[in-house]
C-alpha atoms as a PDB file:
ATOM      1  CA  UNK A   1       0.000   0.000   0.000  1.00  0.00           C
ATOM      2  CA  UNK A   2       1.351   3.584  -0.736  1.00  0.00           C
ATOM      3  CA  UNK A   3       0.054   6.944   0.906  1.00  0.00           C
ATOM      4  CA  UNK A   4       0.284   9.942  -1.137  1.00  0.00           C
ATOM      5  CA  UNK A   5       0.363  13.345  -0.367  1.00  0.00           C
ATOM      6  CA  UNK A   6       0.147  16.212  -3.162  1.00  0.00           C
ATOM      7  CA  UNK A   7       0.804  19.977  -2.423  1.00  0.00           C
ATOM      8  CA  UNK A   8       0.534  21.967  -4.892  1.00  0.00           C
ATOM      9  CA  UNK A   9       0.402  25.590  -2.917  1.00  0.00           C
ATOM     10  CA  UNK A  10       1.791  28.147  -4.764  1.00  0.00           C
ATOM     11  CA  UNK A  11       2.443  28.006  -8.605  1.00  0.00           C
ATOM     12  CA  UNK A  12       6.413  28.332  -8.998  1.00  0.00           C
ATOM     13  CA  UNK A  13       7.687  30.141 -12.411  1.00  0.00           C
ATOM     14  CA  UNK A  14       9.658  27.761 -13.655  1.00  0.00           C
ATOM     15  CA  UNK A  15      27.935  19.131 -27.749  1.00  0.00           C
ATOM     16  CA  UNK A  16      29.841  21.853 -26.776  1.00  0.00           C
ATOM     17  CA  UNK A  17      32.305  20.621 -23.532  1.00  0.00           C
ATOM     18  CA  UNK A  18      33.596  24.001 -21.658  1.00  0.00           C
ATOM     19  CA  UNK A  19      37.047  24.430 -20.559  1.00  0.00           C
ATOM     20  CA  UNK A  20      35.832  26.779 -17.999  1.00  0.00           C
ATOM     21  CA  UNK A  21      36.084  24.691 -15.076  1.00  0.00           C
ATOM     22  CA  UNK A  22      38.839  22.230 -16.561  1.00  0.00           C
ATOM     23  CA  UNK A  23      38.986  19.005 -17.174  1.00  0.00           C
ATOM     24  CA  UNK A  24      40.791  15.925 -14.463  1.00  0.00           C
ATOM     25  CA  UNK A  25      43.355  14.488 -16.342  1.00  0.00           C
ATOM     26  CA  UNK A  26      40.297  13.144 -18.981  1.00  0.00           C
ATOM     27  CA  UNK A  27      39.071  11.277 -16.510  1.00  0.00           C
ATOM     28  CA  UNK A  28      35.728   9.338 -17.471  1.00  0.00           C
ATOM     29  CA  UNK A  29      33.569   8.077 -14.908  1.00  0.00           C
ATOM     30  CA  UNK A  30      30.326   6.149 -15.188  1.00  0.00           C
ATOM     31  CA  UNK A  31      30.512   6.804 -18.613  1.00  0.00           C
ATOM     32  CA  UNK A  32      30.420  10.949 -17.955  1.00  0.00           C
ATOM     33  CA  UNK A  33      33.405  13.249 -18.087  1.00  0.00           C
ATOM     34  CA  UNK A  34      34.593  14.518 -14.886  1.00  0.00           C
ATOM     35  CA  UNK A  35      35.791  18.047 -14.217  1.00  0.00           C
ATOM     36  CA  UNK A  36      36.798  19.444 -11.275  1.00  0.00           C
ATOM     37  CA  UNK A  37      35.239  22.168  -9.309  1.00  0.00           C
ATOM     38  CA  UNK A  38      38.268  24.087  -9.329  1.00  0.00           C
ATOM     39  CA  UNK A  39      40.920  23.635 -11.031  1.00  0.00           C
ATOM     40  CA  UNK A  40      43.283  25.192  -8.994  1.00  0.00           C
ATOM     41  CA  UNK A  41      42.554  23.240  -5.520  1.00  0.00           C
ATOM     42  CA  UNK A  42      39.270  23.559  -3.710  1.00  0.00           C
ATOM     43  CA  UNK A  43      39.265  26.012  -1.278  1.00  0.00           C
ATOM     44  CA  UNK A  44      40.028  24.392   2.360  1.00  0.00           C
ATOM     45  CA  UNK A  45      41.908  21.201   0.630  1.00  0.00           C
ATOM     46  CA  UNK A  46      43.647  19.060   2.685  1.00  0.00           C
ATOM     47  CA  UNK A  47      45.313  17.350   0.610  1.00  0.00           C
ATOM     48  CA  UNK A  48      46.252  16.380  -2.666  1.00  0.00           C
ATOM     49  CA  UNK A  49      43.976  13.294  -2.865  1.00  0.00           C
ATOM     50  CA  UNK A  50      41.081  12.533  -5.131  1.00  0.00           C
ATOM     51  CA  UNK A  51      38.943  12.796  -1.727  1.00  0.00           C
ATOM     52  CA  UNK A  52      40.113  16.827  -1.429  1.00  0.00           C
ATOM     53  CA  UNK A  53      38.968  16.984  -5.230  1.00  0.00           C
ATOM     54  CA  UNK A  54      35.326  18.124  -5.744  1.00  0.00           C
ATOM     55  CA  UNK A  55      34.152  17.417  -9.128  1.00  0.00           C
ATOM     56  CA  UNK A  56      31.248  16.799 -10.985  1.00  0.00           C
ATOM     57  CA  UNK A  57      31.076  14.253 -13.748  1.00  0.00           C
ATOM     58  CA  UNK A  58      28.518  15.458 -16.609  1.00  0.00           C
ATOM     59  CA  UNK A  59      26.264  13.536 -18.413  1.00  0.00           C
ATOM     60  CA  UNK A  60      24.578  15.015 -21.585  1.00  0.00           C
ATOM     61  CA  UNK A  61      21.637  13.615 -23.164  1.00  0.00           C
ATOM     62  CA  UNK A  62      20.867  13.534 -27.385  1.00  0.00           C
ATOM     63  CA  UNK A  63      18.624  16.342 -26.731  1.00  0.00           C
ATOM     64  CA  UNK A  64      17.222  18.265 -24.384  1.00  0.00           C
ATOM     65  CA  UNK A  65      14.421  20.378 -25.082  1.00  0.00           C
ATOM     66  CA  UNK A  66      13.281  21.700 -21.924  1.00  0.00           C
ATOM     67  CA  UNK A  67      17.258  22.754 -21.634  1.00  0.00           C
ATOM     68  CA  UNK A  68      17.331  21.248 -18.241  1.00  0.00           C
ATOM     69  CA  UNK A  69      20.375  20.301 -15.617  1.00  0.00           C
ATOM     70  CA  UNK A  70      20.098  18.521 -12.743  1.00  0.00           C
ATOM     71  CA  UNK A  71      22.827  18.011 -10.315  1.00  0.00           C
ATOM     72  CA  UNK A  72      23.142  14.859  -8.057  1.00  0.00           C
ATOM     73  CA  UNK A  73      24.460  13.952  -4.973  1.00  0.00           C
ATOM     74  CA  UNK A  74      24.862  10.651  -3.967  1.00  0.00           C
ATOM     75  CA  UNK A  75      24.359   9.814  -0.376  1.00  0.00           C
ATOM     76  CA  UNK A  76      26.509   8.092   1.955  1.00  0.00           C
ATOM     77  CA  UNK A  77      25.959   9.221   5.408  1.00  0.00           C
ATOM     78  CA  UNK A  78      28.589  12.187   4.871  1.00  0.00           C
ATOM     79  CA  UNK A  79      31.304   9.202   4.906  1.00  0.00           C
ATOM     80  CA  UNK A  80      30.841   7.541   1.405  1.00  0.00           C
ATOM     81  CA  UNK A  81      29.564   8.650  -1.566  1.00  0.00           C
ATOM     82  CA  UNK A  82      27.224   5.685  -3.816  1.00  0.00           C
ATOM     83  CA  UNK A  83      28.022   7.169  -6.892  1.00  0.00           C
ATOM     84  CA  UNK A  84      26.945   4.095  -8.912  1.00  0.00           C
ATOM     85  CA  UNK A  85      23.384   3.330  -7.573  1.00  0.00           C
ATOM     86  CA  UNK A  86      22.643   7.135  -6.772  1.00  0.00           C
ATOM     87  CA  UNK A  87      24.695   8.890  -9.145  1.00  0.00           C
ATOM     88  CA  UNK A  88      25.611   7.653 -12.041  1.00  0.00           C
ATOM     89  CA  UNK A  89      22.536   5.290 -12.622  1.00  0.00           C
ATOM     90  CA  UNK A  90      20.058   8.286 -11.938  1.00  0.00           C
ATOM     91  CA  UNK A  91      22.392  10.535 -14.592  1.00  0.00           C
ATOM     92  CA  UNK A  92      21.917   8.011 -17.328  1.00  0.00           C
ATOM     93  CA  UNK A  93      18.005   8.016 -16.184  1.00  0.00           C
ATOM     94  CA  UNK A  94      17.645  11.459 -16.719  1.00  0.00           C
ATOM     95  CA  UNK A  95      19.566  11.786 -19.798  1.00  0.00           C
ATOM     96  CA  UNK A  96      16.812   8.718 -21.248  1.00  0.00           C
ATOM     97  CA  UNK A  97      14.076  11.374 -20.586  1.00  0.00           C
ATOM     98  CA  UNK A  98      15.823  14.662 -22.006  1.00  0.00           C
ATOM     99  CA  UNK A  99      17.270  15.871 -19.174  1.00  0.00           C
ATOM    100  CA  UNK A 100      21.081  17.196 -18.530  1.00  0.00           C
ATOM    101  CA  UNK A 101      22.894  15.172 -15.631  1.00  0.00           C
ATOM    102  CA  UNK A 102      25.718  16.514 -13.206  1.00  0.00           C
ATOM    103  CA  UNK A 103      26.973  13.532 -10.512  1.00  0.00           C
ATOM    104  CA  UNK A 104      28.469  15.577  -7.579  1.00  0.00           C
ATOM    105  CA  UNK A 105      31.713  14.311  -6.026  1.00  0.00           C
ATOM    106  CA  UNK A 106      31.568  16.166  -2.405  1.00  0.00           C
ATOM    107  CA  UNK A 107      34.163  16.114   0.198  1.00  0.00           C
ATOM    108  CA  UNK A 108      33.058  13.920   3.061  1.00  0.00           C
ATOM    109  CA  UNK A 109      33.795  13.827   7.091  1.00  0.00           C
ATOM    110  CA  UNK A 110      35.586  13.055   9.426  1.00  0.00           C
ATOM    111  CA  UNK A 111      38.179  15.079   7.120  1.00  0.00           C
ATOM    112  CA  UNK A 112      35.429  17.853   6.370  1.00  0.00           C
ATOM    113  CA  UNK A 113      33.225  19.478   8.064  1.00  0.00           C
ATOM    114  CA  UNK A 114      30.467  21.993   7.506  1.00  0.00           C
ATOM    115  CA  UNK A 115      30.610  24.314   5.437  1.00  0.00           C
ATOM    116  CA  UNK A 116      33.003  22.758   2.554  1.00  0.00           C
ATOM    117  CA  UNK A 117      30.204  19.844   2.002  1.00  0.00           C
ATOM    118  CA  UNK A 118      27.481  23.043   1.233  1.00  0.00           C
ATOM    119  CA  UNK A 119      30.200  25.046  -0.378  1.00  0.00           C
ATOM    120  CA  UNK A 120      31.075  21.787  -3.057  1.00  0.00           C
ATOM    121  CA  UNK A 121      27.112  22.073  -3.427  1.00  0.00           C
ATOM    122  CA  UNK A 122      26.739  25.836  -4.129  1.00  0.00           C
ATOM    123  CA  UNK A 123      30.208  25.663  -6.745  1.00  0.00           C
ATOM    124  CA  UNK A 124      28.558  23.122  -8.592  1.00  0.00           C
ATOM    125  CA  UNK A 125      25.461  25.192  -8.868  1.00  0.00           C
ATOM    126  CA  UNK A 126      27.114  28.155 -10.097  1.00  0.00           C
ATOM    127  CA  UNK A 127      29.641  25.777 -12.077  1.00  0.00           C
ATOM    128  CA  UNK A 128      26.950  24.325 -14.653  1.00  0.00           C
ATOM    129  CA  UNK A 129      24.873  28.075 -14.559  1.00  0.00           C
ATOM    130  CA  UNK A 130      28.156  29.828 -16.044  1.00  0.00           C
ATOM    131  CA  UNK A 131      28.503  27.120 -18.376  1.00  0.00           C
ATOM    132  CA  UNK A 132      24.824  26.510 -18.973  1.00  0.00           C
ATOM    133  CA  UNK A 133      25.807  27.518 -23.119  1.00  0.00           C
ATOM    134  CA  UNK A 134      27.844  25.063 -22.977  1.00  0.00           C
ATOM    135  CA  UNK A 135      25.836  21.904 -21.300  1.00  0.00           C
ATOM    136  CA  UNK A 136      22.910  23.140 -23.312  1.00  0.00           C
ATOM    137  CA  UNK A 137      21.004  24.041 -20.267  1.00  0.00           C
ATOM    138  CA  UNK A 138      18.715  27.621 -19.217  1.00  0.00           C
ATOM    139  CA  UNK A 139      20.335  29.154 -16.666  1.00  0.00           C
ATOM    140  CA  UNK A 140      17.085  29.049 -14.450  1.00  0.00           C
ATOM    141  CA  UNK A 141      16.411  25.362 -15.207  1.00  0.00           C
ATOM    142  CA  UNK A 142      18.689  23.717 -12.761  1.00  0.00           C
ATOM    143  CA  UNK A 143      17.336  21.558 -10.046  1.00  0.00           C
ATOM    144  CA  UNK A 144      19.394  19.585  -7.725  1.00  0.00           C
ATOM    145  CA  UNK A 145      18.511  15.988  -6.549  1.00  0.00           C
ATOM    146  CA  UNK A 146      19.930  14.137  -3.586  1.00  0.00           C
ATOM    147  CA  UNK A 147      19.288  10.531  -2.213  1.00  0.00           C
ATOM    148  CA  UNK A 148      20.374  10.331   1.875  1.00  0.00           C
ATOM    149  CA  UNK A 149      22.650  12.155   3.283  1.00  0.00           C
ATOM    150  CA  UNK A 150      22.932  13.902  -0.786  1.00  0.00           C
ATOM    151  CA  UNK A 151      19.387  14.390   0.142  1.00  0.00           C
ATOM    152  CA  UNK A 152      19.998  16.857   3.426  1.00  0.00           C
ATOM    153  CA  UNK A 153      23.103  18.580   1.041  1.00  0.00           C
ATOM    154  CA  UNK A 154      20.492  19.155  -1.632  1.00  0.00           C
ATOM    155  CA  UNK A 155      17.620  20.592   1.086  1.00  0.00           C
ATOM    156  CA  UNK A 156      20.364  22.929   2.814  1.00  0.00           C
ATOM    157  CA  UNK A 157      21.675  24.178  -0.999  1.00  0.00           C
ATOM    158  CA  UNK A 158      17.562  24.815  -1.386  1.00  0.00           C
ATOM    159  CA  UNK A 159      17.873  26.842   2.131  1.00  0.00           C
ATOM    160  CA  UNK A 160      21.269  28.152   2.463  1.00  0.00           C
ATOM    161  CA  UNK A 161      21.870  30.097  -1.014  1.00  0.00           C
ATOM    162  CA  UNK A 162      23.133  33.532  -2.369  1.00  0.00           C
ATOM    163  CA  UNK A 163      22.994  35.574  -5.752  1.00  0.00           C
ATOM    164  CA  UNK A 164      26.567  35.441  -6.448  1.00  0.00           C
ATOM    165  CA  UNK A 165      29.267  38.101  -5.930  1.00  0.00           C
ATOM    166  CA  UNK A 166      28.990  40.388  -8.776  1.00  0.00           C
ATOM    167  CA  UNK A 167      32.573  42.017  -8.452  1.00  0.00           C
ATOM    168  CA  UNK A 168      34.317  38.284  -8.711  1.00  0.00           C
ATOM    169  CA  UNK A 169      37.031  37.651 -10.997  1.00  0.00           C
ATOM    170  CA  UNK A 170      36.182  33.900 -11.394  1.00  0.00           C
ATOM    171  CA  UNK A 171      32.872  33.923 -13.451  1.00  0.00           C
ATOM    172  CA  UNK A 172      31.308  31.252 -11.947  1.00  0.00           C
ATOM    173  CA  UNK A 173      31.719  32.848  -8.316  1.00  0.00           C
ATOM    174  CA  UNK A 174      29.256  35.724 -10.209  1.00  0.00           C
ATOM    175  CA  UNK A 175      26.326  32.982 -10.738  1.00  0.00           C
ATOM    176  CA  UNK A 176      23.734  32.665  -8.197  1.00  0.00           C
ATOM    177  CA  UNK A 177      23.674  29.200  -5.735  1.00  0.00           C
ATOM    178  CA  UNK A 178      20.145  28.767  -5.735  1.00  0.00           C
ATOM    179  CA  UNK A 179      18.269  25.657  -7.333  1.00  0.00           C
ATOM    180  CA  UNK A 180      15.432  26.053  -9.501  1.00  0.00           C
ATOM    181  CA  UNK A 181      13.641  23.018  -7.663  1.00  0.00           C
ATOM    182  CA  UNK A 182      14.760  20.316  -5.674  1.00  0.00           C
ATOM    183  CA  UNK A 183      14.412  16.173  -5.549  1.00  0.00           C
ATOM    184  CA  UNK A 184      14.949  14.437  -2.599  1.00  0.00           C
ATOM    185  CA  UNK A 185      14.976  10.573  -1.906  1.00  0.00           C
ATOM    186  CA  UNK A 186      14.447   9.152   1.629  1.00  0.00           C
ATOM    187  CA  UNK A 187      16.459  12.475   2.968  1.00  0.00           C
ATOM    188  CA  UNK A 188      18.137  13.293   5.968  1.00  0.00           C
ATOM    189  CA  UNK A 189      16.808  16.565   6.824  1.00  0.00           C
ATOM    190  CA  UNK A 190      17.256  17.265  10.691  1.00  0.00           C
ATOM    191  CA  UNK A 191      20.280  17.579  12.558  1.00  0.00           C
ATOM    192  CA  UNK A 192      18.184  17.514  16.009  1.00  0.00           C
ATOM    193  CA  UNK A 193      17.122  14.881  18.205  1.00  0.00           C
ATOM    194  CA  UNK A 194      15.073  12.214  18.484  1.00  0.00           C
ATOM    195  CA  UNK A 195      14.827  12.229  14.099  1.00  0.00           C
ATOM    196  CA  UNK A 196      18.209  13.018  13.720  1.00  0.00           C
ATOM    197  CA  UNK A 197      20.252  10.792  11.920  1.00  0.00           C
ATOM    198  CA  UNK A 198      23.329  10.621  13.683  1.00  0.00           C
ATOM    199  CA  UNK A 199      25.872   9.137  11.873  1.00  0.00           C
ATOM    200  CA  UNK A 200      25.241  11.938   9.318  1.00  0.00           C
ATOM    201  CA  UNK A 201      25.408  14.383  11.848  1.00  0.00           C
ATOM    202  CA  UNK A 202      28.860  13.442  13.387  1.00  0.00           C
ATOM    203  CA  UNK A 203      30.783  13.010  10.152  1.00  0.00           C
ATOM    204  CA  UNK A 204      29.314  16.719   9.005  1.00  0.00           C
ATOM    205  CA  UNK A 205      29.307  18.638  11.990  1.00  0.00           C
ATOM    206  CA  UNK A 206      31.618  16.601  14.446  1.00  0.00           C
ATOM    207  CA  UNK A 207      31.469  15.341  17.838  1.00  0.00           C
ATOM    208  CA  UNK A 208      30.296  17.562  19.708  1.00  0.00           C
ATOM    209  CA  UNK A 209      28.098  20.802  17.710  1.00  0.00           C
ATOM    210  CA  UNK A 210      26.350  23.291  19.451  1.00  0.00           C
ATOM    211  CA  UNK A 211      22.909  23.641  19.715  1.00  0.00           C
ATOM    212  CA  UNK A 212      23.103  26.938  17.285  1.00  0.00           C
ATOM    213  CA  UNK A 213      24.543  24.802  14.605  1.00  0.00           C
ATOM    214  CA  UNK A 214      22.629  22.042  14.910  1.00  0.00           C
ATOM    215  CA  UNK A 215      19.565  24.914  13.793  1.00  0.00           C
ATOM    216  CA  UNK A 216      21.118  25.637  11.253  1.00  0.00           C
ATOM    217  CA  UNK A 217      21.848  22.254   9.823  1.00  0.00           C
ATOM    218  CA  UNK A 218      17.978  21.441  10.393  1.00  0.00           C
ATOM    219  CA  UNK A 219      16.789  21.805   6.741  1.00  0.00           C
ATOM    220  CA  UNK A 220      13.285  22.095   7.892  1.00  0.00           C
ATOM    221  CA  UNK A 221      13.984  25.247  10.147  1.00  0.00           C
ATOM    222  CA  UNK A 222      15.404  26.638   7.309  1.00  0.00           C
ATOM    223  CA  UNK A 223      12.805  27.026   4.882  1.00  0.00           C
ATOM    224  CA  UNK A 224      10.888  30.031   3.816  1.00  0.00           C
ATOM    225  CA  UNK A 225       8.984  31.473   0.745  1.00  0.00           C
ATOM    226  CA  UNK A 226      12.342  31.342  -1.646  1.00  0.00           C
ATOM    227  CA  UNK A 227      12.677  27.613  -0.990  1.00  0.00           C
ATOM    228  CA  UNK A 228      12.775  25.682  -4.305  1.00  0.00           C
ATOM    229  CA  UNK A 229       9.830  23.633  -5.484  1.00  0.00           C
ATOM    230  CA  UNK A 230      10.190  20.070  -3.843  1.00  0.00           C
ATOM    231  CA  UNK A 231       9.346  16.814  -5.222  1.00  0.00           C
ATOM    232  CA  UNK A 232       9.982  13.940  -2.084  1.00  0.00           C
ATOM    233  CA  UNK A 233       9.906  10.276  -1.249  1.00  0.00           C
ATOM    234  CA  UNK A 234      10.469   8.109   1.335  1.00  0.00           C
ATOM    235  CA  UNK A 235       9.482   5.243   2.755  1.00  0.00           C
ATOM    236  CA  UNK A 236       6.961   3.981   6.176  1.00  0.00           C
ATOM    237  CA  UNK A 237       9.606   0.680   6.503  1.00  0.00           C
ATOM    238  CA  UNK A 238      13.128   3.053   6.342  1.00  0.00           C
ATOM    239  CA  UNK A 239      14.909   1.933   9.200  1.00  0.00           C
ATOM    240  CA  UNK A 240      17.833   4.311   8.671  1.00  0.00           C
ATOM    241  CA  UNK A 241      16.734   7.486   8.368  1.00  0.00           C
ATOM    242  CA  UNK A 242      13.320   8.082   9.898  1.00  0.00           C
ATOM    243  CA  UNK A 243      10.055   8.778   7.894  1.00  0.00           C
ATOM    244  CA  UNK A 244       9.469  12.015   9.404  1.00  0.00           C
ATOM    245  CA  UNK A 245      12.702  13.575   8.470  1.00  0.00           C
ATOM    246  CA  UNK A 246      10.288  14.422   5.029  1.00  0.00           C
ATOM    247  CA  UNK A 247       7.311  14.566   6.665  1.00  0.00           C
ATOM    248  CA  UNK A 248       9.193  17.593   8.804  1.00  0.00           C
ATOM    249  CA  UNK A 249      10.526  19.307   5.310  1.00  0.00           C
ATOM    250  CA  UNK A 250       7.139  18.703   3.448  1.00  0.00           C
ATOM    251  CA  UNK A 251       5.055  20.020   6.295  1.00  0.00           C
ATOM    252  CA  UNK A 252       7.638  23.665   6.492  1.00  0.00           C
ATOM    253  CA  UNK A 253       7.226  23.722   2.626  1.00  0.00           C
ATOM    254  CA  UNK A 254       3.222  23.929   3.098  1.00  0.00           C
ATOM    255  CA  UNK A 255       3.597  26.231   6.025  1.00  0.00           C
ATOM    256  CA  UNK A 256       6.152  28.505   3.435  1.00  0.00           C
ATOM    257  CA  UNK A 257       3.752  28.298   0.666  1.00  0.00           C
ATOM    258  CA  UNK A 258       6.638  25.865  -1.405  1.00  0.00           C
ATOM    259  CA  UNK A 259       4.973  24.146  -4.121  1.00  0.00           C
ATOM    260  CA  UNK A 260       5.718  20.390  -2.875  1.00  0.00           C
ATOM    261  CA  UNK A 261       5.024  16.482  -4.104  1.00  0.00           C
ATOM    262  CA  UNK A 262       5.576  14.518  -1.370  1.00  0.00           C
ATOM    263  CA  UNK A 263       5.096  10.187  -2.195  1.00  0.00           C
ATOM    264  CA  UNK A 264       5.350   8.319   1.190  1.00  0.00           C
ATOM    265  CA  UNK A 265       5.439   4.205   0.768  1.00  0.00           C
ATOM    266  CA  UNK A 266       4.774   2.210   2.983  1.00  0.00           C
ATOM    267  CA  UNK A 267       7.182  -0.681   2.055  1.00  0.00           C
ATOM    268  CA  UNK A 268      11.420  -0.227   1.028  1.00  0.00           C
ATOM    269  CA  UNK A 269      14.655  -0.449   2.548  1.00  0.00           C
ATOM    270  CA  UNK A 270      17.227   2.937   2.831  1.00  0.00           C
ATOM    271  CA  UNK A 271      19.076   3.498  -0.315  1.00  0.00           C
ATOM    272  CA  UNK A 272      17.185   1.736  -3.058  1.00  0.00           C
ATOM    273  CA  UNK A 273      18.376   4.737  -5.386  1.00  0.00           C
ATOM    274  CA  UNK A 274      15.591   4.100  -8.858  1.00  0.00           C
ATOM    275  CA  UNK A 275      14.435   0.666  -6.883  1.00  0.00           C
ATOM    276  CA  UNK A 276      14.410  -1.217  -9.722  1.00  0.00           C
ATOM    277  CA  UNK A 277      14.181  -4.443  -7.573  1.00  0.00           C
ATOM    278  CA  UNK A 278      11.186  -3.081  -5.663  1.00  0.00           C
ATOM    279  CA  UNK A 279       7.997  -3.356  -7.640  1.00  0.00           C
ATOM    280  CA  UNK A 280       5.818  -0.740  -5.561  1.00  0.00           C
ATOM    281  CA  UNK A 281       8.678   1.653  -4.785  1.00  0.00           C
ATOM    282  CA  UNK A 282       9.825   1.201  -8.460  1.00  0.00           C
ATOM    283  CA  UNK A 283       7.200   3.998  -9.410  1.00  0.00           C
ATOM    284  CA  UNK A 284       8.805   6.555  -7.819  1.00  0.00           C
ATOM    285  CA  UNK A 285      10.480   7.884 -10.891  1.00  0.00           C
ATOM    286  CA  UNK A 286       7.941   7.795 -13.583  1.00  0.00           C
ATOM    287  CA  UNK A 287       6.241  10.079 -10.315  1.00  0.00           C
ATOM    288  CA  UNK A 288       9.382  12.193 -10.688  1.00  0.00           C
ATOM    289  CA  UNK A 289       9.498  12.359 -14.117  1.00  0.00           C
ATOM    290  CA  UNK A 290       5.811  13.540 -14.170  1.00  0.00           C
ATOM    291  CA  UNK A 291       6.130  16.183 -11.680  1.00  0.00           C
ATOM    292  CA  UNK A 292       8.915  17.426 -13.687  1.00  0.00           C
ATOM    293  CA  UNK A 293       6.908  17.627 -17.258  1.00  0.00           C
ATOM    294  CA  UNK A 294       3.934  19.661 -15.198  1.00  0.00           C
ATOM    295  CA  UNK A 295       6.794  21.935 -14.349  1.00  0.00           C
ATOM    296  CA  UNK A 296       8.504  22.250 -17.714  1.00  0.00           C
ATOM    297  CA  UNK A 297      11.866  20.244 -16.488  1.00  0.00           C
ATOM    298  CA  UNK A 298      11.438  17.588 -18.538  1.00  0.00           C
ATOM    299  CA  UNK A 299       9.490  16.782 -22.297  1.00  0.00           C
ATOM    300  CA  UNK A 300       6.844  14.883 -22.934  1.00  0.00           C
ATOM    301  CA  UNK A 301       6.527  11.414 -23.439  1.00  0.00           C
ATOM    302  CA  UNK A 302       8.450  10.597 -26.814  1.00  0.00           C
ATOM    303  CA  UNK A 303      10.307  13.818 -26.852  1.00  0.00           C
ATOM    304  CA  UNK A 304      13.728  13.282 -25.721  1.00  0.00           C
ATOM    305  CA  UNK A 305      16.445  10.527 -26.610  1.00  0.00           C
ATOM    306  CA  UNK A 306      19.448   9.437 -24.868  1.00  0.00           C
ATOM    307  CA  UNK A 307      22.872  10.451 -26.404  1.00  0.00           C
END
């Protein structure tokens, strides 16, 4: 059995590869080409390591005639990253229905903390905007998906965002952070007890945050009348992440006047990413995908093509 709840409360106005953020070394990953967020060293880098290396790995589709990106960020509890069941599978998803994909490589805890996790986010925002020529994407059709722990870095990019800095030398510092709409699968969205999941919470915000942070971190605390338009699922049976993480997000987004789609099922394990194997939650993303056509994200049935 599956409960569904639709919000629709306020009506939201919705191959050329750049060398403007450089390529790694030619690197190809799930069948995408990876670039790096900045080619000069991320700001904060640790290291020298692939781990202190944000990138994202882009994944263009035959054609795209809505002209829209969508970045995604694997989950992983803040420690891992599963870029192959929820990153590089849902990128070659969306490029099957028309749409642009952009597979986020964050930096992860206990090495980083908050803020580098948002500010990976936020660069790759701006990164495919200033390149949107480029990717064949509209500047103000660029969404941002997360599954997880990608999931609460996707909510606190659709709550923590700026218009860009005007006066910067690096053009992609001058594009704005915020996503045009947001997806998020079986999220982590609090930071604060009892729905808290805390293995997320340690590896992003350490031992021992304060209580201030911990606000702040909170995706559903954050959300106001600029939120993004939110499509959700989740799942009754998820025993990692508890139901009401996006029953907590979807209920703020009412409260904010957010258009939101929120699908709650009753049966599915934590990270089933498309869920293939899962007959009932396996109807998630034609749910998606429909959401996104009454929005103008993606083209109608028959009118897109994989590349």
């Amino acid at each position: 059995m599956r409960m569904r709840f639709v919000a629709t409360v306020a009506l939201a106005v919705m191959t050329t590869w750049t060398t403007t953020v450089g390529w790694a070394q030619g690197v190809e990953a799930g069948g995408g080409k990876t670039v790096l967020l900045w080619t000069n060293g991320a700001p904060g880098a640790k290291g020298e390591t692939d781990a202190d290396k944000p990138s994202l790995t882009i994944f263009l589709p035959a054609s795209n005639p809505t002209k829209t990106g969508v970045i995604v960020a694997p989950g992983g509890g803040y420690a891992h990253l599963a870029m192959d069941k929820e990153g590089y599978a849902v990128a070659k998803w969306l490029n099957e229905r028309g749409v642009a994909a952009f597979v986020l490589k964050y930096r992860l805890g206990p090495v980083y903390h908050h803020p580098i996790e948002l500010e990976d986010a936020q660069r790759a925002i701006r990164t495919v905007r200033a390149n949107a020529a480029e990717y064949g994407v509209a500047a103000d059709h660029v969404g941002m998906m997360g599954f997880s722990a990608g999931g609460h870095l996707t909510a606190t990019a659709g709550t923590h965002f700026d218009g860009g800095k005007a006066g910067a030398g690096d053009a992609i510092e001058r594009q704005g952070s915020r996503p045009d709409f947001l997806v998020l699968g079986y999220p982590v969205i609090t930071m604060e007890e009892p729905e808290a999941h805390k293995g997320s919470r340690q590896y992003l915000l350490g031992e021992h945050p304060n209580a201030e942070l911990l606000r702040e971190l909170s995706a559903e605390r954050q959300v106001n009348g600029e939120t993004p338009p939110t499509f959700l699922f989740t799942t009754t049976d998820d025993k990692t992440v508890p139901v009401l993480n996006s029953v907590m997000f979807y209920s703020a987004l009412v409260r904010a006047g957010v258009p939101a789609e929120m699908h709650i099922f009753q049966h599915g394990a934590h990270g089933a990413g498309l869920a293939a194997a899962n007959p009932e939650l396996s109807v998630w993303p034609d749910l998606l995908i429909k959401w996104m056509r009454e929005r103008g994200y993606a083209a109608a049935q028959g009118n897109s093509a994989a590349r």
